[in-house]
N, C-alpha and C. Protein backbone atom coordinates (compact mmCIF):
# COMPACT_ATOMS: atom_id res chain seq x y z
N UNK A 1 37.68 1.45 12.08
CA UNK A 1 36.78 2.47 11.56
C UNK A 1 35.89 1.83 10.49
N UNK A 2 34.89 1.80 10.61
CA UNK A 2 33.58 1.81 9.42
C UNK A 2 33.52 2.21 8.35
N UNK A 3 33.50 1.50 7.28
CA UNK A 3 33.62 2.05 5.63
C UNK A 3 31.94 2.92 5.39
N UNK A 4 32.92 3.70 4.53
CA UNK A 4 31.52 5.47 4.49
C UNK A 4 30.72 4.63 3.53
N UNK A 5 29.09 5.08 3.59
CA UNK A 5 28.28 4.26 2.72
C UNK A 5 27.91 5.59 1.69
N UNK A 6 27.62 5.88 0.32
CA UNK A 6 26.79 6.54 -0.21
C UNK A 6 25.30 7.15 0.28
N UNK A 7 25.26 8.06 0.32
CA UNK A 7 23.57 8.24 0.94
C UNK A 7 22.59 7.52 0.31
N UNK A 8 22.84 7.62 -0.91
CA UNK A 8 21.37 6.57 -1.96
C UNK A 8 22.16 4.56 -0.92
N UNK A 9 23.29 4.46 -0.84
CA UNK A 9 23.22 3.20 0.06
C UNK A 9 22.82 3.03 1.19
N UNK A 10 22.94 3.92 1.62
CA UNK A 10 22.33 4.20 3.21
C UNK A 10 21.13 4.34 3.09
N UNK A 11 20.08 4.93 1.93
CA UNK A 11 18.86 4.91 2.06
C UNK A 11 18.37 3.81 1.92
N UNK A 12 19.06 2.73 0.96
CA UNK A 12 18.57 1.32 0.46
C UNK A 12 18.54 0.38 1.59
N UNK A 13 19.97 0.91 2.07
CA UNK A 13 19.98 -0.23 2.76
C UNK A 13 19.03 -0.08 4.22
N UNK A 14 18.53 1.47 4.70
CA UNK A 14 17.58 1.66 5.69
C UNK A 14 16.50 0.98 5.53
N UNK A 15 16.24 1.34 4.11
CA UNK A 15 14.57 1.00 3.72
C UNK A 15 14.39 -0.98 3.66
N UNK A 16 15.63 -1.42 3.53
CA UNK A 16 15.75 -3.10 3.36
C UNK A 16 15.49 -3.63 5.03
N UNK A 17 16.20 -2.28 6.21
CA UNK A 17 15.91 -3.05 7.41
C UNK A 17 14.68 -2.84 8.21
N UNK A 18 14.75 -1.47 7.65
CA UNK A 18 13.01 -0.83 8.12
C UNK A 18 11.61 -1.22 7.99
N UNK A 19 11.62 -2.24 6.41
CA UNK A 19 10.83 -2.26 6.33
C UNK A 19 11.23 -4.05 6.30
N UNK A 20 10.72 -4.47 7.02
CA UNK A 20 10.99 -6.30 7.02
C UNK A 20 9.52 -7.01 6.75
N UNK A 21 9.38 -8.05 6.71
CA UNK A 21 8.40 -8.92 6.59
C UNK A 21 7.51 -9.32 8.34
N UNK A 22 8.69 -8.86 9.25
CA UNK A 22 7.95 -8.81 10.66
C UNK A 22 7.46 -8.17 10.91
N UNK A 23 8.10 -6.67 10.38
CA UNK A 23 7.25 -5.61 10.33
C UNK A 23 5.68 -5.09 9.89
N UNK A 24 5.95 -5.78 8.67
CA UNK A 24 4.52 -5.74 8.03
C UNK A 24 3.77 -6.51 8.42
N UNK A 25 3.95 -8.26 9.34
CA UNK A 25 3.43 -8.60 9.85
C UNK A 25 2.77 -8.30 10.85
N UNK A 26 3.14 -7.12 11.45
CA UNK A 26 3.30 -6.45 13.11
C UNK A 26 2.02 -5.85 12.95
N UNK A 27 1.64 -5.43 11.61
CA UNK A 27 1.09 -4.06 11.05
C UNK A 27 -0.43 -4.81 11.28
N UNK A 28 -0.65 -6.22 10.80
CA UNK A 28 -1.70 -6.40 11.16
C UNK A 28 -2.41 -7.21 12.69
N UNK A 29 -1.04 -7.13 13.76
CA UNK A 29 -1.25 -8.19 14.50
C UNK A 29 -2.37 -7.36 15.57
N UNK A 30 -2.55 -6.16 15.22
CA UNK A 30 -3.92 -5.92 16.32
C UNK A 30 -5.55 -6.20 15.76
N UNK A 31 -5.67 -6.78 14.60
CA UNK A 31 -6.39 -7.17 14.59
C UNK A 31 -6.74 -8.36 14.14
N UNK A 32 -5.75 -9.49 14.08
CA UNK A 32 -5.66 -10.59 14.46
C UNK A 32 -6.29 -11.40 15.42
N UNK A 33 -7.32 -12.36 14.54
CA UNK A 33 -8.22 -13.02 16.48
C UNK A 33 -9.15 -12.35 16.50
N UNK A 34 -9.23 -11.01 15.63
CA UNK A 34 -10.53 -10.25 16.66
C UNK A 34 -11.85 -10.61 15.62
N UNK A 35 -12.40 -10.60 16.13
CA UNK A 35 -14.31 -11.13 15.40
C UNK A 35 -14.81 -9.83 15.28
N UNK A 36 -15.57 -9.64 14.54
CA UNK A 36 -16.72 -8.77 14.07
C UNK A 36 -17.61 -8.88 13.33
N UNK A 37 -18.22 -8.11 14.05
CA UNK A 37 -19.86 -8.52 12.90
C UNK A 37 -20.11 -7.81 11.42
N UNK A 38 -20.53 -7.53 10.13
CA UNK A 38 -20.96 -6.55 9.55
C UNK A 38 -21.85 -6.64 8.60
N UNK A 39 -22.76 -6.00 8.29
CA UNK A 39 -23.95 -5.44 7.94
C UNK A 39 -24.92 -5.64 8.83
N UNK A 40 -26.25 -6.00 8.78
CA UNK A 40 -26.48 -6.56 7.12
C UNK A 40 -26.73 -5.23 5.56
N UNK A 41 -26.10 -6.20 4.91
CA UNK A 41 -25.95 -5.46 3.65
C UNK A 41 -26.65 -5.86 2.38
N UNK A 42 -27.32 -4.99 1.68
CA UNK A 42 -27.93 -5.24 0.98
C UNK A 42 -27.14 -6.06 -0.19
N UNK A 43 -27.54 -6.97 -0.74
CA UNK A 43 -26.81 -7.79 -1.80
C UNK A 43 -27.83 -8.55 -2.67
N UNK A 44 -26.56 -8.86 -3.82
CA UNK A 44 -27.83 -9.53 -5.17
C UNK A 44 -28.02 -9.16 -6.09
N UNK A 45 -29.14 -9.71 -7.04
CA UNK A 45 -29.98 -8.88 -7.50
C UNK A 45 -31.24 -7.81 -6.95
N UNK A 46 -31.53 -6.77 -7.43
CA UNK A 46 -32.42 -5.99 -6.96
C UNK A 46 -31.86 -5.83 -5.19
N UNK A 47 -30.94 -6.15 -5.10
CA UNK A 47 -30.47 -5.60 -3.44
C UNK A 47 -31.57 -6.42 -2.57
N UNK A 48 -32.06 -7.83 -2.92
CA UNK A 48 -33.33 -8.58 -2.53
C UNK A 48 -32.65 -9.59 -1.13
N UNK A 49 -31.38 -9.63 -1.28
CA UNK A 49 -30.53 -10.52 0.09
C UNK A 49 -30.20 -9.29 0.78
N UNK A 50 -30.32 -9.27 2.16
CA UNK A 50 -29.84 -8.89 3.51
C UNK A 50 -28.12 -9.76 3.77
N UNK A 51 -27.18 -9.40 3.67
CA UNK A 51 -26.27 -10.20 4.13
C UNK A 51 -26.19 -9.63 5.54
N UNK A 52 -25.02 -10.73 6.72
CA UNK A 52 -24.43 -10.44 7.37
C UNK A 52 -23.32 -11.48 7.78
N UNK A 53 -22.37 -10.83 8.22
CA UNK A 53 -21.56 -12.01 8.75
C UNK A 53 -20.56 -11.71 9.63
N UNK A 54 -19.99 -12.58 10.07
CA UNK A 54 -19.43 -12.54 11.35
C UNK A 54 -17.89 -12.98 10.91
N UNK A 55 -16.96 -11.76 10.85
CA UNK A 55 -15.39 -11.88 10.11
C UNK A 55 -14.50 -12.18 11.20
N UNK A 56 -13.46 -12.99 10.73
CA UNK A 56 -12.58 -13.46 12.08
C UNK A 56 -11.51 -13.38 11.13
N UNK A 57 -10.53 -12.49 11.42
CA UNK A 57 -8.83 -12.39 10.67
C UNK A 57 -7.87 -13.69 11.59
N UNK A 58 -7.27 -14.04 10.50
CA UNK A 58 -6.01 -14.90 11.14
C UNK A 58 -5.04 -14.64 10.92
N UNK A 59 -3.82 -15.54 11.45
CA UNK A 59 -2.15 -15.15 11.51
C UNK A 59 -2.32 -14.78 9.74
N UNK A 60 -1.86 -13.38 9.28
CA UNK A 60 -1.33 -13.32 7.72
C UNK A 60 0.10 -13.62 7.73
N UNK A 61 0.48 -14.37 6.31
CA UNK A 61 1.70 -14.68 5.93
C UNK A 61 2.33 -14.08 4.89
N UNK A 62 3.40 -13.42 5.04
CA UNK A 62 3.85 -12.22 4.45
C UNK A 62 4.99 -13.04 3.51
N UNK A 63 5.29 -12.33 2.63
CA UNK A 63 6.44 -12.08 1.78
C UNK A 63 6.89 -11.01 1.00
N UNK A 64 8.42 -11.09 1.04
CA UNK A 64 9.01 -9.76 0.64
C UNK A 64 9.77 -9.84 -0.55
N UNK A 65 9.73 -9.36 -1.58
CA UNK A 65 10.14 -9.10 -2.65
C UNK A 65 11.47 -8.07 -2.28
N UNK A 66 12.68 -7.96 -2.25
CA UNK A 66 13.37 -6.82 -2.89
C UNK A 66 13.87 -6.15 -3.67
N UNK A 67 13.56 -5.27 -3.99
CA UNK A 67 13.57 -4.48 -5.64
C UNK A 67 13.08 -3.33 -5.63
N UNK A 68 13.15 -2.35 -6.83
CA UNK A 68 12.72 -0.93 -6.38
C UNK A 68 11.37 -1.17 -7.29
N UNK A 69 10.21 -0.61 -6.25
CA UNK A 69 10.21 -0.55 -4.66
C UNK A 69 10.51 -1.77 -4.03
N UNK A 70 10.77 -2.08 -2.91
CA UNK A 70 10.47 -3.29 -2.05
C UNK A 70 9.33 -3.58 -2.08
N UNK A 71 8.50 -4.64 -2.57
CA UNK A 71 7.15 -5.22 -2.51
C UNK A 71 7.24 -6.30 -1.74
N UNK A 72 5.63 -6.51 -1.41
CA UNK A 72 5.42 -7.36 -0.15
C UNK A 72 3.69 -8.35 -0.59
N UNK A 73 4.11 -9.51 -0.52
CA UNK A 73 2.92 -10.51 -0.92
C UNK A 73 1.75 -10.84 0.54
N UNK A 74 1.06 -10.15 0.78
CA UNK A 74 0.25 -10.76 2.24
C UNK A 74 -1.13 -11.49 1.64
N UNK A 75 -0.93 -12.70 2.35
CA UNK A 75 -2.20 -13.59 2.43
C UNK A 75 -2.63 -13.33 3.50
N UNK A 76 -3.96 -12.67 3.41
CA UNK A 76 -4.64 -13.01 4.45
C UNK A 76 -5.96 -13.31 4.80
N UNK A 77 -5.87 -14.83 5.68
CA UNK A 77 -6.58 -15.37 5.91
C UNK A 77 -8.37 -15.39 6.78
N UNK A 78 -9.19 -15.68 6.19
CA UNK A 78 -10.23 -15.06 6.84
C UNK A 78 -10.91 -16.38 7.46
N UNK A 79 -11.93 -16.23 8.26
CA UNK A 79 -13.13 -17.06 8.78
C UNK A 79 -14.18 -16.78 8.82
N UNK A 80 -14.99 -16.87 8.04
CA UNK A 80 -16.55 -15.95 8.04
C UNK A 80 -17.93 -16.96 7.65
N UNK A 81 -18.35 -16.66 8.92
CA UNK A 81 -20.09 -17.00 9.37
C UNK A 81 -20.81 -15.70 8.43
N UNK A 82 -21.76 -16.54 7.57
CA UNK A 82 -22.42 -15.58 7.05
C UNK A 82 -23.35 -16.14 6.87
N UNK A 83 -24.62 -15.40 7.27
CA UNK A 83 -26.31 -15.28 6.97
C UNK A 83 -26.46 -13.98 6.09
N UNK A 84 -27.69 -15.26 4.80
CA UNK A 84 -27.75 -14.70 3.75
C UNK A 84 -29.22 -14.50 4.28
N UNK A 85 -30.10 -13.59 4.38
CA UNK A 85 -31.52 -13.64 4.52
C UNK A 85 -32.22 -13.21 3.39
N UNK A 86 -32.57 -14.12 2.85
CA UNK A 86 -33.35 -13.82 1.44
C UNK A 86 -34.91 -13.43 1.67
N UNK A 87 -35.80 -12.85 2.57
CA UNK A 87 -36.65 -12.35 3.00
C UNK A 87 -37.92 -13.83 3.21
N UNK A 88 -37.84 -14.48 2.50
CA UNK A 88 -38.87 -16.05 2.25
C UNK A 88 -37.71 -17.02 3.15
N UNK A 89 -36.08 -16.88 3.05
CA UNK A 89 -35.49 -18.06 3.80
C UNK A 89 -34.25 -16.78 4.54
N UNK A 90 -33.50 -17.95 5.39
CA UNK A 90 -32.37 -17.58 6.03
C UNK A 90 -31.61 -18.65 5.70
N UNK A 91 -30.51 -18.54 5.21
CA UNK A 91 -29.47 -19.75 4.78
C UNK A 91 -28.08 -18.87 5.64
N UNK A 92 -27.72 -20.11 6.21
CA UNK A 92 -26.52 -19.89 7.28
C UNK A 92 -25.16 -20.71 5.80
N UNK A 93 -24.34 -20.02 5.86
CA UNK A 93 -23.16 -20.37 4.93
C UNK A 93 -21.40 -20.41 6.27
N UNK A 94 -20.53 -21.37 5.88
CA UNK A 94 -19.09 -20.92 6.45
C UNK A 94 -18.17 -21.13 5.93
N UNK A 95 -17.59 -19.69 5.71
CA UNK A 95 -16.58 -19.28 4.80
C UNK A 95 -15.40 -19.68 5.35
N UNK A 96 -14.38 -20.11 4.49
CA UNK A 96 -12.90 -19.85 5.06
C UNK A 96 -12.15 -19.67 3.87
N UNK A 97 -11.61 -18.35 3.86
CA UNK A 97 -10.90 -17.51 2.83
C UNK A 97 -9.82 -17.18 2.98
N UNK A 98 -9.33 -16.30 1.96
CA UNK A 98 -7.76 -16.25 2.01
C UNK A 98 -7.89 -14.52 0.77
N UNK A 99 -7.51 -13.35 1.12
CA UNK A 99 -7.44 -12.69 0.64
C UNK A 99 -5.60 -12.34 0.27
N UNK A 100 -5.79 -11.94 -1.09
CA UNK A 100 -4.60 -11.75 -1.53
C UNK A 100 -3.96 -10.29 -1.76
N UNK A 101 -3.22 -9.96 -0.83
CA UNK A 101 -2.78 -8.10 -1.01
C UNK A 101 -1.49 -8.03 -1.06
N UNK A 102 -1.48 -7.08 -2.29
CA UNK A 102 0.25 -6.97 -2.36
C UNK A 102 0.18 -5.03 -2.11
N UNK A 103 1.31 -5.34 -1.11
CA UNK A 103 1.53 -4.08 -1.00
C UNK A 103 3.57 -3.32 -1.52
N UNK A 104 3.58 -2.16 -1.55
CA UNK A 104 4.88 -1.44 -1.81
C UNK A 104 5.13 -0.36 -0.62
N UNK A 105 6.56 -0.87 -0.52
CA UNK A 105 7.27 1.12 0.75
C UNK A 105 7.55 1.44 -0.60
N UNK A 106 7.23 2.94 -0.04
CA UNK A 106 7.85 3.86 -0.96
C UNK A 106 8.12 5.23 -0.06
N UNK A 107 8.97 5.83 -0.73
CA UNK A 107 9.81 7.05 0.43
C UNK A 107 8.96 8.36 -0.09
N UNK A 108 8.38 9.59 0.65
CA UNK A 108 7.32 10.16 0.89
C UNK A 108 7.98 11.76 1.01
N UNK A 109 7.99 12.67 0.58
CA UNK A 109 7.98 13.90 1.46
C UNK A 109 6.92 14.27 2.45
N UNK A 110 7.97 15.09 3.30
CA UNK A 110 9.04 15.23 3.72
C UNK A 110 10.13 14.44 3.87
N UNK A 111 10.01 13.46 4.91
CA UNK A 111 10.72 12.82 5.02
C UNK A 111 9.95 10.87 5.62
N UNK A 112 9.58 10.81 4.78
CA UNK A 112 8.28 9.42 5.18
C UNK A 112 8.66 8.17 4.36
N UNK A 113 8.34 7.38 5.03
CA UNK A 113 8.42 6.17 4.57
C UNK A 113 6.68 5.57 4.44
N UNK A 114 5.88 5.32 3.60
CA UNK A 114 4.54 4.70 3.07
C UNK A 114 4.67 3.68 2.73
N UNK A 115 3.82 2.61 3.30
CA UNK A 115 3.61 1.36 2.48
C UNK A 115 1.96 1.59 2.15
N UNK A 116 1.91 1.47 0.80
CA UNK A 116 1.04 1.52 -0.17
C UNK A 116 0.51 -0.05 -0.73
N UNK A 117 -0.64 0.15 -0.25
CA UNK A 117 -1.79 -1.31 -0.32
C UNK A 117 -2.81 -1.11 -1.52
N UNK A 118 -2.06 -2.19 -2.29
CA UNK A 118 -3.16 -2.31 -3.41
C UNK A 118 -4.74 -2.83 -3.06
N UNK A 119 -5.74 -2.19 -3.22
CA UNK A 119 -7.05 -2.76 -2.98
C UNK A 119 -7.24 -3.78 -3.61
N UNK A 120 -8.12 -5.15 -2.93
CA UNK A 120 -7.75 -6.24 -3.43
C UNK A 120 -8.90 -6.07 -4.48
N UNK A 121 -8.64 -6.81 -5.72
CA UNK A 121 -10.22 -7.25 -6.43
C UNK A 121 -10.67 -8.76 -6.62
N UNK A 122 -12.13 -8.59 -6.79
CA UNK A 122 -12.75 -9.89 -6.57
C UNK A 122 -11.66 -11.29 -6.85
N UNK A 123 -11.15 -10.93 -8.26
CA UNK A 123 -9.85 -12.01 -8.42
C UNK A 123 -8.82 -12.12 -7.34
N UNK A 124 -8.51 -11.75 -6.33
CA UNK A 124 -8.02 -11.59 -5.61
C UNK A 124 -8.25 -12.28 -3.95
N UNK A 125 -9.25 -13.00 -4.24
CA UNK A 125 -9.85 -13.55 -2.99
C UNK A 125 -10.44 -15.20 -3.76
N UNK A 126 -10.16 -15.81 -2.40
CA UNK A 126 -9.94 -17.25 -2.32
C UNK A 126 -11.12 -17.92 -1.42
N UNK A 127 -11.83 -19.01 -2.01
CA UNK A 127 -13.14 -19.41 -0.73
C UNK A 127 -13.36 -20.64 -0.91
N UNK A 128 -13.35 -21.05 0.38
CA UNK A 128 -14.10 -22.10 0.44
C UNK A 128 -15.51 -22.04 1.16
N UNK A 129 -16.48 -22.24 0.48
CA UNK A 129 -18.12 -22.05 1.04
C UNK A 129 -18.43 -23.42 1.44
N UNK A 130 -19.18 -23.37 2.74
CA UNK A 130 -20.11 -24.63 3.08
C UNK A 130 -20.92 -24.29 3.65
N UNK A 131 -22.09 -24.95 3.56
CA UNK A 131 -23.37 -24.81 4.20
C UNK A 131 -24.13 -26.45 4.31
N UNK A 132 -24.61 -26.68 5.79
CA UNK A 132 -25.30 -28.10 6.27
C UNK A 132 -26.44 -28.45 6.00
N UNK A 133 -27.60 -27.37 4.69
CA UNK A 133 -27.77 -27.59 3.83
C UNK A 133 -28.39 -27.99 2.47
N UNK A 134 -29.10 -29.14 2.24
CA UNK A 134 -29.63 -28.96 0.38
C UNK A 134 -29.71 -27.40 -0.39
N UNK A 135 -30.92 -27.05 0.75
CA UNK A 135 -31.52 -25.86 0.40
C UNK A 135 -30.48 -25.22 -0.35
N UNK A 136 -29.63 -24.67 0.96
CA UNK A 136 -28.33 -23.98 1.04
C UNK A 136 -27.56 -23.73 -0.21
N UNK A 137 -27.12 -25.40 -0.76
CA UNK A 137 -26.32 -25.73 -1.54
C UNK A 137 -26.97 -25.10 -3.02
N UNK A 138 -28.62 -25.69 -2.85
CA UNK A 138 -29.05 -24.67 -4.72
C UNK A 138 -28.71 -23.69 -4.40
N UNK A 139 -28.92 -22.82 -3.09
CA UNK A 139 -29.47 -21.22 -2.91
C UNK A 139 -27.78 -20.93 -3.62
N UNK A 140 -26.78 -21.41 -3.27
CA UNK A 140 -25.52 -21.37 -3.41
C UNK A 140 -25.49 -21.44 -4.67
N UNK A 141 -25.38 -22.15 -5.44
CA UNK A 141 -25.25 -22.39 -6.92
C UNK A 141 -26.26 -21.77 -8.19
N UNK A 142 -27.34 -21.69 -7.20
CA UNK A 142 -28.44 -20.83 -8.39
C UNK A 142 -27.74 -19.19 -8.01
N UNK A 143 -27.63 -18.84 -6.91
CA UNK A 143 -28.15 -17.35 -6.84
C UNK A 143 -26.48 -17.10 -6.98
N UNK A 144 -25.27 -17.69 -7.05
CA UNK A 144 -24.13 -17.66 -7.35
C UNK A 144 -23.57 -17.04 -6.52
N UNK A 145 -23.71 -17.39 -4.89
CA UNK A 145 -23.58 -16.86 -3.66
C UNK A 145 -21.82 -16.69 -3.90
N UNK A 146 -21.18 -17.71 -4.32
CA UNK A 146 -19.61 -17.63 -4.29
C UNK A 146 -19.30 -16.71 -5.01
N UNK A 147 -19.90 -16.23 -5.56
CA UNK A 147 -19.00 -14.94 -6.05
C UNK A 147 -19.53 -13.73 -5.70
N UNK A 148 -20.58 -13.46 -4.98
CA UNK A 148 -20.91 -12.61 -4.25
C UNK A 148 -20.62 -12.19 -2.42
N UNK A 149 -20.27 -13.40 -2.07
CA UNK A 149 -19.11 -13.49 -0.94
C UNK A 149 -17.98 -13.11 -1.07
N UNK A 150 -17.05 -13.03 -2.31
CA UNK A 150 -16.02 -12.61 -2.57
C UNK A 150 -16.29 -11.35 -2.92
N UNK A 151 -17.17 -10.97 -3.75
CA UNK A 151 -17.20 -9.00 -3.66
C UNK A 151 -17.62 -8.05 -2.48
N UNK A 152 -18.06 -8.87 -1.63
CA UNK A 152 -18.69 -8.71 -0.39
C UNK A 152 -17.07 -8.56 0.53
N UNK A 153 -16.28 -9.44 0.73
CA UNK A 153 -14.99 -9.15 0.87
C UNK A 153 -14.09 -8.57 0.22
N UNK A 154 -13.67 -8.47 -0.54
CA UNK A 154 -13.08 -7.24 -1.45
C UNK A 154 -13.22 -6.22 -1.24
N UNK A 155 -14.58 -6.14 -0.95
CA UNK A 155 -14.90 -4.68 -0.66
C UNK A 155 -14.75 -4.32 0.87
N UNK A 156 -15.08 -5.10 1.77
CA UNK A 156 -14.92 -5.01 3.34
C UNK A 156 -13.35 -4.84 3.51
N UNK A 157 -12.56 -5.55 2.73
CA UNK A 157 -10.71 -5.48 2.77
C UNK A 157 -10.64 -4.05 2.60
N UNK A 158 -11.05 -3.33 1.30
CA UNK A 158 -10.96 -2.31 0.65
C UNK A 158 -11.20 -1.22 1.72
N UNK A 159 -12.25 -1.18 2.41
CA UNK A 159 -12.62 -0.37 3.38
C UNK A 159 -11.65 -0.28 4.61
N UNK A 160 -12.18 -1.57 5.28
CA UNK A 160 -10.82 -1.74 6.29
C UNK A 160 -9.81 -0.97 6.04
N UNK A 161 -8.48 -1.19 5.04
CA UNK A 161 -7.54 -1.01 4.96
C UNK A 161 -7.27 0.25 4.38
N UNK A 162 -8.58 1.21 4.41
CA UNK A 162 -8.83 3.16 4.20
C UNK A 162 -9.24 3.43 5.22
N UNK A 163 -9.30 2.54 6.38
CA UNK A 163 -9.61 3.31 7.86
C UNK A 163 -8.52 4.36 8.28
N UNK A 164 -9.20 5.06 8.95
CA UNK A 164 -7.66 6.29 9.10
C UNK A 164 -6.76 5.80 9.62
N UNK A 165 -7.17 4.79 10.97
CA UNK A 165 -6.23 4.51 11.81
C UNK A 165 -5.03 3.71 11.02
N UNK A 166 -5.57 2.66 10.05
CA UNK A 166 -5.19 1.98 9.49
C UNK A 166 -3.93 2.51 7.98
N UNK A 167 -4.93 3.49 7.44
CA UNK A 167 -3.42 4.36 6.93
C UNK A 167 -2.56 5.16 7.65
N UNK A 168 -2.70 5.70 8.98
CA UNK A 168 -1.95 6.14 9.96
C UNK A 168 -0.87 5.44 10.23
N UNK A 169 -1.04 4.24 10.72
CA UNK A 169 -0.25 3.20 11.01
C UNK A 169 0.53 2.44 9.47
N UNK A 170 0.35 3.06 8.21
CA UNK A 170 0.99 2.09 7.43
C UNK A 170 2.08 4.03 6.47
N UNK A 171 2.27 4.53 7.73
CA UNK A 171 3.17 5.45 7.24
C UNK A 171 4.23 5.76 8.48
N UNK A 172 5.44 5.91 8.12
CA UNK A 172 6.56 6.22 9.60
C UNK A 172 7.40 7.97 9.30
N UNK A 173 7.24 8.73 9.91
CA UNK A 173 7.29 9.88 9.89
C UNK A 173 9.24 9.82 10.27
N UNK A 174 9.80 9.71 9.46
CA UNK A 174 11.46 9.18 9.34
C UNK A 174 11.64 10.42 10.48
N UNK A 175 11.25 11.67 10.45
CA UNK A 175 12.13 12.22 11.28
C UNK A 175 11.71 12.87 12.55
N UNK A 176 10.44 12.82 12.88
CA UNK A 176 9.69 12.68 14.09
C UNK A 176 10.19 11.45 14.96
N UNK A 177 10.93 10.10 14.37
CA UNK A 177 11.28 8.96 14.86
C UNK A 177 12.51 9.41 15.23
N UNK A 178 13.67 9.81 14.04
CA UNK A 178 14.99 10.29 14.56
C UNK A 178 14.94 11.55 15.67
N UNK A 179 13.95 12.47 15.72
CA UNK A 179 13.93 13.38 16.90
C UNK A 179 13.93 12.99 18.34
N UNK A 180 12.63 12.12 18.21
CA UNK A 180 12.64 11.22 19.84
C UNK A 180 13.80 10.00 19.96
N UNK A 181 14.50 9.65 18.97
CA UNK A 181 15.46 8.69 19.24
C UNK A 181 16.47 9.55 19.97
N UNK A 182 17.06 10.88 19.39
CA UNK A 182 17.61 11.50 20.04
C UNK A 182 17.72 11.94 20.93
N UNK A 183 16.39 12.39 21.18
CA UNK A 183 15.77 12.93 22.48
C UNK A 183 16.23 11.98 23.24
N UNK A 184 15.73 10.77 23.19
CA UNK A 184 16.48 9.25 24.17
C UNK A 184 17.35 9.41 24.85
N UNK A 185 18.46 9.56 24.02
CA UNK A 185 20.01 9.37 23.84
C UNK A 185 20.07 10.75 24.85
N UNK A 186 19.67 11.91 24.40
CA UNK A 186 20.38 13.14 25.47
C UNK A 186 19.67 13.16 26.73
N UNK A 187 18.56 12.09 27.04
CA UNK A 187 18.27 12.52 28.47
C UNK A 187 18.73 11.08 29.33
N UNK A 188 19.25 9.90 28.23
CA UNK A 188 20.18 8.79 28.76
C UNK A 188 21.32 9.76 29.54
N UNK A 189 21.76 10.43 28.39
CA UNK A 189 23.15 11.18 28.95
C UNK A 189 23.35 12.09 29.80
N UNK A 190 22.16 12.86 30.20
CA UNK A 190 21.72 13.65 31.03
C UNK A 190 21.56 12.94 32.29
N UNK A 191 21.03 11.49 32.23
CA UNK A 191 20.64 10.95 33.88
C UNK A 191 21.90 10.34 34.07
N UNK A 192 23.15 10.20 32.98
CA UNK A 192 24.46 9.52 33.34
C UNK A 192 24.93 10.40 33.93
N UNK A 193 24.99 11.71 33.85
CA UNK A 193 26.02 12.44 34.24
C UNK A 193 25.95 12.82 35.69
């Protein structure tokens, strides 16, 4: 026979298997690989640059903290083609970044489990800029393109990760899950009999 757990242990210890580091990995693997385009967006001073660029997500690498709450460290990695069109030039730039998001589960009424994503800020994002170039390189250093690529992402993370679908998917409805698990189980037992 099985030693009885406390309910506050049974909740800990649910929330330690429920919520794993594969899991949260899982969370972003549909959009992993996928490319997209976005803007162009006004940027700069006087809103005088047109940006656009072309975002490519990679494998993110997770880590899990356990502690109340369970926290979770995700890097994630970007690839981004970006044209800056300054209306007189077009400077082609390629990014390869690394955004930094820490997120927390936390337990929800009714009965929910939430993982809660801190929006990243500009400090929070990592770049390497290149462009093939002179021009490029002042346009880069005078107009202080690197740190306007990073608020430019920050903010695209920020968005992203308030898509509905996207907070949809970063909540588990604990007992809508235990209903159909059950459900399982009595129509297993139903086709046994």
């Amino acid at each position: 026979m099985s030693d009885t757990l406390s309910y506050a242990d049974f909740g800990r210890r649910f929330f330690e298997i429920a919520v794993t580091e594969d899991r949260v990995r899982s969370a972003f693997s549909s959009v992993v690989g996928d490319s997209f385009e976005v803007g162009p967006i006004a940027s700069g001073p006087a809103n005088i640059a047109k940006v656009t660029a072309r975002v490519e997500i990679r494998e993110p690498r997770v880590s899990r903290r356990v502690g109340e709450p369970i926290t979770f460290g995700v890097q994630l990695p970007l690839r981004i083609g970006l044209l800056v069109d300054l209306r007189v030039d077009r400077v082609r730039y390629r990014v390869d970044g690394v955004v930094d998001l820490r997120m927390a589960a936390r337990a929800r009424e009714p009965l929910e489990l939430h993982i809660e994503v801190t929006p990243p800020q500009v400090s929070d994002v990592r770049i390497g800029v290149s462009t093939t170039t002179i021009r490029g390189e002042i346009i880069r250093v005078v107009g202080r393109v690197d740190d306007e690529i990073k608020r430019f992402i920050a903010a695209y993370v920020t968005e992203e990760i308030d898509r509905p679908e996207i907070r949809h998917a970063r909540i588990i409805d604990v007992a809508t899950e235990l209903g159909r698990a059950f459900e399982s189980i009595s129509e297993a037992a139903g086709a046994g009999a």
